[in-house]
N, C-alpha and C. Protein backbone atom coordinates (compact mmCIF):
# COMPACT_ATOMS: atom_id res chain seq x y z
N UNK A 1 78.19 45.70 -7.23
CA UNK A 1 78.68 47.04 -7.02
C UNK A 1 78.22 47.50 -5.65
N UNK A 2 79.00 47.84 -4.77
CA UNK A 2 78.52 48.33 -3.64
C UNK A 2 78.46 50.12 -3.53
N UNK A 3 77.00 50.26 -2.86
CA UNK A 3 76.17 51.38 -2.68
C UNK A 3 77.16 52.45 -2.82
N UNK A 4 78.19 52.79 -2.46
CA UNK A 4 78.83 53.88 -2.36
C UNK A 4 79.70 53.86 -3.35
N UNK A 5 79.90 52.96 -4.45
CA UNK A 5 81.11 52.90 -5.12
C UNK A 5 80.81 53.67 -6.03
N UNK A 6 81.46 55.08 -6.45
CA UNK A 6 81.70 55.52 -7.77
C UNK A 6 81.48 55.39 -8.65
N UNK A 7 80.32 55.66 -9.68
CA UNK A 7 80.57 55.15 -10.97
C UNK A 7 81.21 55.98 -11.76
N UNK A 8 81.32 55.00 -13.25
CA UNK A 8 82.18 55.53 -14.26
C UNK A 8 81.69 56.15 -14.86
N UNK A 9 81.94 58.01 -14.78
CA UNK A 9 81.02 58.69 -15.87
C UNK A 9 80.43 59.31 -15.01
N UNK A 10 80.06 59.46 -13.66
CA UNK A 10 78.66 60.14 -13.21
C UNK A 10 78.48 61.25 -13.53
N UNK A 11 79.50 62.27 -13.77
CA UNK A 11 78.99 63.46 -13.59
C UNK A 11 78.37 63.60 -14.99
N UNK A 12 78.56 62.80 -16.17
CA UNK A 12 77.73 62.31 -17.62
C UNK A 12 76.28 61.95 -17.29
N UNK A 13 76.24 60.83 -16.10
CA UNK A 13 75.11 60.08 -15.64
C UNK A 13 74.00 61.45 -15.25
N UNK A 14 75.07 62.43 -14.40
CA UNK A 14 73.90 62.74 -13.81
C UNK A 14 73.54 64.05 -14.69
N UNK A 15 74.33 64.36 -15.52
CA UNK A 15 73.79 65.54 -16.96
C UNK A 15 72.78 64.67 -17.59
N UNK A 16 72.63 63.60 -17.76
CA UNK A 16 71.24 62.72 -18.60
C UNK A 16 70.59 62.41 -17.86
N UNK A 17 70.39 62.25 -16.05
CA UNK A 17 69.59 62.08 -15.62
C UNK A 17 68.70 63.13 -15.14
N UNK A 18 69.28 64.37 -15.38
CA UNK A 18 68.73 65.95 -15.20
C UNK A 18 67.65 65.97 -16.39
N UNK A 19 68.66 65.68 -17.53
CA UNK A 19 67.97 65.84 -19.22
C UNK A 19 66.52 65.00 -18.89
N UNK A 20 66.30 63.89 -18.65
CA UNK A 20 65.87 62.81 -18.74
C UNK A 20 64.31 63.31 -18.05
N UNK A 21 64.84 63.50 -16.19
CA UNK A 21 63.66 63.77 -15.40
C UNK A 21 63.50 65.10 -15.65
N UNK A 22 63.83 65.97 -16.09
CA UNK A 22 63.66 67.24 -16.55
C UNK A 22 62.41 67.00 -17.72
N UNK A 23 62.41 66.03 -18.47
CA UNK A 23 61.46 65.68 -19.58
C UNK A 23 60.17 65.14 -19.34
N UNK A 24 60.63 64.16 -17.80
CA UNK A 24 59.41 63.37 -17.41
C UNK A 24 58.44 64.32 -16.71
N UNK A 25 59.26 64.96 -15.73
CA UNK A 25 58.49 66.33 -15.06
C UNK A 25 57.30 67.31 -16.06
N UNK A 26 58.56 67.29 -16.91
CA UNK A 26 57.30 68.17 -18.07
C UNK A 26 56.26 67.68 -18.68
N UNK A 27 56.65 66.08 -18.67
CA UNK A 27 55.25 65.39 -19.39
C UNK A 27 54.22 65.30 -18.39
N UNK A 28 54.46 65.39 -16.83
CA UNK A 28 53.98 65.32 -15.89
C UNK A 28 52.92 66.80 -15.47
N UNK A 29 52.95 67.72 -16.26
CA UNK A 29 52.66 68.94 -16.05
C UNK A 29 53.23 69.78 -15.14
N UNK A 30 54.82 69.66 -14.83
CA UNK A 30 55.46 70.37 -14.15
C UNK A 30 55.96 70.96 -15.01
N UNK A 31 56.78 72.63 -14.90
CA UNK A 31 57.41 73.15 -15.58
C UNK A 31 58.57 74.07 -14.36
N UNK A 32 59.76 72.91 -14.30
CA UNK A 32 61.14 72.95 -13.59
C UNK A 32 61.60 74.05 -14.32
N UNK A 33 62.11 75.20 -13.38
CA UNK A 33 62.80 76.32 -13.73
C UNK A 33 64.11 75.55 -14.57
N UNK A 34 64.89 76.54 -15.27
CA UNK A 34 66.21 76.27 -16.10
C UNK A 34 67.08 76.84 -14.81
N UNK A 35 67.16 76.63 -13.73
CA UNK A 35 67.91 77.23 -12.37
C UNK A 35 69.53 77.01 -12.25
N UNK A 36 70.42 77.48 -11.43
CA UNK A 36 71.54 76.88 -11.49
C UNK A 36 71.28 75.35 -10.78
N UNK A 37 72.57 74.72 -11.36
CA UNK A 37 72.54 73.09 -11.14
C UNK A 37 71.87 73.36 -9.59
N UNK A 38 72.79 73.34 -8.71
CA UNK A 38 72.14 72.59 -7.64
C UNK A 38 70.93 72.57 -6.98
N UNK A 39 70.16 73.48 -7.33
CA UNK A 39 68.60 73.42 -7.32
C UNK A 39 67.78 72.34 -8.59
N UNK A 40 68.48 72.73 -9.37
CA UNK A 40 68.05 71.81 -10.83
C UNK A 40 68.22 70.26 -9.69
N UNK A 41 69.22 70.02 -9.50
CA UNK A 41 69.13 68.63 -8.93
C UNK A 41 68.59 68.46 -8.15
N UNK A 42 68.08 69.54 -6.84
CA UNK A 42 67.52 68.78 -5.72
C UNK A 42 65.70 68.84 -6.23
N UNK A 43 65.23 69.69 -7.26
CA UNK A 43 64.08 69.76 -8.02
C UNK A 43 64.25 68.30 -8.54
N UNK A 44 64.62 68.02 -9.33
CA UNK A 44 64.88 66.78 -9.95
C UNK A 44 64.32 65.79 -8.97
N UNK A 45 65.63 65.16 -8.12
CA UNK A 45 65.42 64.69 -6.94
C UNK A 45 64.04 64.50 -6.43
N UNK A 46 63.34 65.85 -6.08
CA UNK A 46 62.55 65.58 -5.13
C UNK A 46 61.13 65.43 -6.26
N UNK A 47 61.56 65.63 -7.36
CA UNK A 47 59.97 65.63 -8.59
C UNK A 47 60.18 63.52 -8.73
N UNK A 48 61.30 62.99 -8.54
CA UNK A 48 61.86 61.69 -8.67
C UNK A 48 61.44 60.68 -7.34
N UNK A 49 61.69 61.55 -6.28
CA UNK A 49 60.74 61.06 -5.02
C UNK A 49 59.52 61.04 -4.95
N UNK A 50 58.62 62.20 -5.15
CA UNK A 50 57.64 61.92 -5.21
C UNK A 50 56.78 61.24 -6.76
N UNK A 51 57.05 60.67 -7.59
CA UNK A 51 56.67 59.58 -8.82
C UNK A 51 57.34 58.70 -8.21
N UNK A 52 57.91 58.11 -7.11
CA UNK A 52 58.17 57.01 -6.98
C UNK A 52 58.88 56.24 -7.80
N UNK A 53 60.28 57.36 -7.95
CA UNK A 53 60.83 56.38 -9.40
C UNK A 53 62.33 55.92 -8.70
N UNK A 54 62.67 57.05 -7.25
CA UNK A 54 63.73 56.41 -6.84
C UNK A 54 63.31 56.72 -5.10
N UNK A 55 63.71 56.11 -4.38
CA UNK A 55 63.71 55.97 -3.00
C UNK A 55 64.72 57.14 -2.49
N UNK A 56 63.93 58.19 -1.62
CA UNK A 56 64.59 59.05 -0.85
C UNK A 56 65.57 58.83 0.10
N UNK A 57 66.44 59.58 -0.36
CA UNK A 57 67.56 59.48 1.00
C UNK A 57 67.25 59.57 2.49
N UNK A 58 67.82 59.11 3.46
CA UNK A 58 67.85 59.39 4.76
C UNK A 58 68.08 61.14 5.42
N UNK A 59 67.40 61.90 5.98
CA UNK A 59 67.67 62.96 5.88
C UNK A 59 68.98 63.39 6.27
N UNK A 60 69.92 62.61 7.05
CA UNK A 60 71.16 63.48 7.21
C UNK A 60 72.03 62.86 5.82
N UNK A 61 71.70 62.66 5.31
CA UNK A 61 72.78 62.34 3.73
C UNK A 61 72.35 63.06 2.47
N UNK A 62 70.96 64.59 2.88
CA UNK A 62 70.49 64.84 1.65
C UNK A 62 71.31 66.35 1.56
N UNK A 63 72.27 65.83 0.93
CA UNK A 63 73.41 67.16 0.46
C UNK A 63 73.47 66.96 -0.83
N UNK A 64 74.48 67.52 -1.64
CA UNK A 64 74.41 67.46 -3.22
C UNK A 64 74.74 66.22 -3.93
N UNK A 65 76.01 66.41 -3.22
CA UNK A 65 77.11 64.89 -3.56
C UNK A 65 75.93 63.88 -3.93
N UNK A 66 75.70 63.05 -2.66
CA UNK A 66 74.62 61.66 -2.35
C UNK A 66 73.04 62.17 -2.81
N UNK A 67 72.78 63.42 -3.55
CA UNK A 67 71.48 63.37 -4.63
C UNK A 67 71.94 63.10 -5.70
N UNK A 68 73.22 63.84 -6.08
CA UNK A 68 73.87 63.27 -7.91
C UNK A 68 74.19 61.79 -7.38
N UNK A 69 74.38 61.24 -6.93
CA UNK A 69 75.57 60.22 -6.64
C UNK A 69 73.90 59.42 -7.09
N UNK A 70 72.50 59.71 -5.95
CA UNK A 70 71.33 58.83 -6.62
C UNK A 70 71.04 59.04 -7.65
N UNK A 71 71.01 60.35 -8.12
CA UNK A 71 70.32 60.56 -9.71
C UNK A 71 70.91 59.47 -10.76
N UNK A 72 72.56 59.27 -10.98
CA UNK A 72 73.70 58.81 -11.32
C UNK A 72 72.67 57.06 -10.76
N UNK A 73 72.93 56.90 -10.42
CA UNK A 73 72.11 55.34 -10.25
C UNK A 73 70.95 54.96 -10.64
N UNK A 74 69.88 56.26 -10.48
CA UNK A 74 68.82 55.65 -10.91
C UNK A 74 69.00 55.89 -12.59
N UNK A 75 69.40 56.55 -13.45
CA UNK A 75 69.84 56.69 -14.55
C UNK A 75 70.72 55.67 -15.50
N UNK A 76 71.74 54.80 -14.54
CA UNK A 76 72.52 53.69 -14.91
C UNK A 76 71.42 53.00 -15.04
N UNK A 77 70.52 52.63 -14.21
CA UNK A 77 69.88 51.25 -14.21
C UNK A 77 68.94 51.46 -14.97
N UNK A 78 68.42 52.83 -15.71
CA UNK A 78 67.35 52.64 -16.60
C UNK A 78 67.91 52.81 -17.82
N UNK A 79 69.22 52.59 -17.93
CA UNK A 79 69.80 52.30 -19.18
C UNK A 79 70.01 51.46 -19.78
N UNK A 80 69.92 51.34 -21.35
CA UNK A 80 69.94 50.05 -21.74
C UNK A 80 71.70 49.44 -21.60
N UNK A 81 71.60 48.65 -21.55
CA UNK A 81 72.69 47.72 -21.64
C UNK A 81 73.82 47.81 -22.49
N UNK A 82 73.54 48.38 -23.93
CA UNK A 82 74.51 49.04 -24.97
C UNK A 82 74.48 50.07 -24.95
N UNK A 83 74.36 51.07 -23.82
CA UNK A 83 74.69 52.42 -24.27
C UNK A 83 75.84 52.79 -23.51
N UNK A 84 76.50 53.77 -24.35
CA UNK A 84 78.07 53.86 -23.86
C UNK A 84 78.17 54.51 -22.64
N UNK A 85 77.26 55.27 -22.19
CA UNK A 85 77.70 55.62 -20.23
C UNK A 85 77.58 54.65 -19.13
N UNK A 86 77.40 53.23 -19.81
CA UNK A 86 77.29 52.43 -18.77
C UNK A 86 78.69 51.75 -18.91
């Protein structure tokens, strides 16, 4: 699959990958506002950068699109293999 290609489902991917690091954050002793999305994601994002769970973007590509578009990836790949958003 190449880096930029679309996946199937993201905007699914990246509602469970909100759910997901939204959970880890909290186990983490963070407590992420309930904010509108696009703060929710770049919170996400940047609580995901720093645990070292996904590699930060280049700074001229950190807009909304290419943070869901990573959330959406790092979320595919920590999925199991039979679950239906993959």
């Amino acid at each position: 699959m190449s880096k930029t290609a679309k996946l199937r489902n993201e905007d699914k991917l990246v509602k469970k990958a909100l759910e997901i690091g939204g959970k880890m954050a909290k186990m983490q002793g963070f407590d992420l506002p309930d904010s509108p999305q696009p703060l929710r994601v770049k919170a996400i994002y940047l609580f995901l950068v720093d645990a070292k769970q996904i590699a930060p973007l280049p700074e001229s590509k950190l807009d909304g699109a290419n943070i869901k578009h990573r959330l959406a990836l790092w979320i595919h790949k920590a999925l199991p293999d039979n679950d239906p958003l993959k």
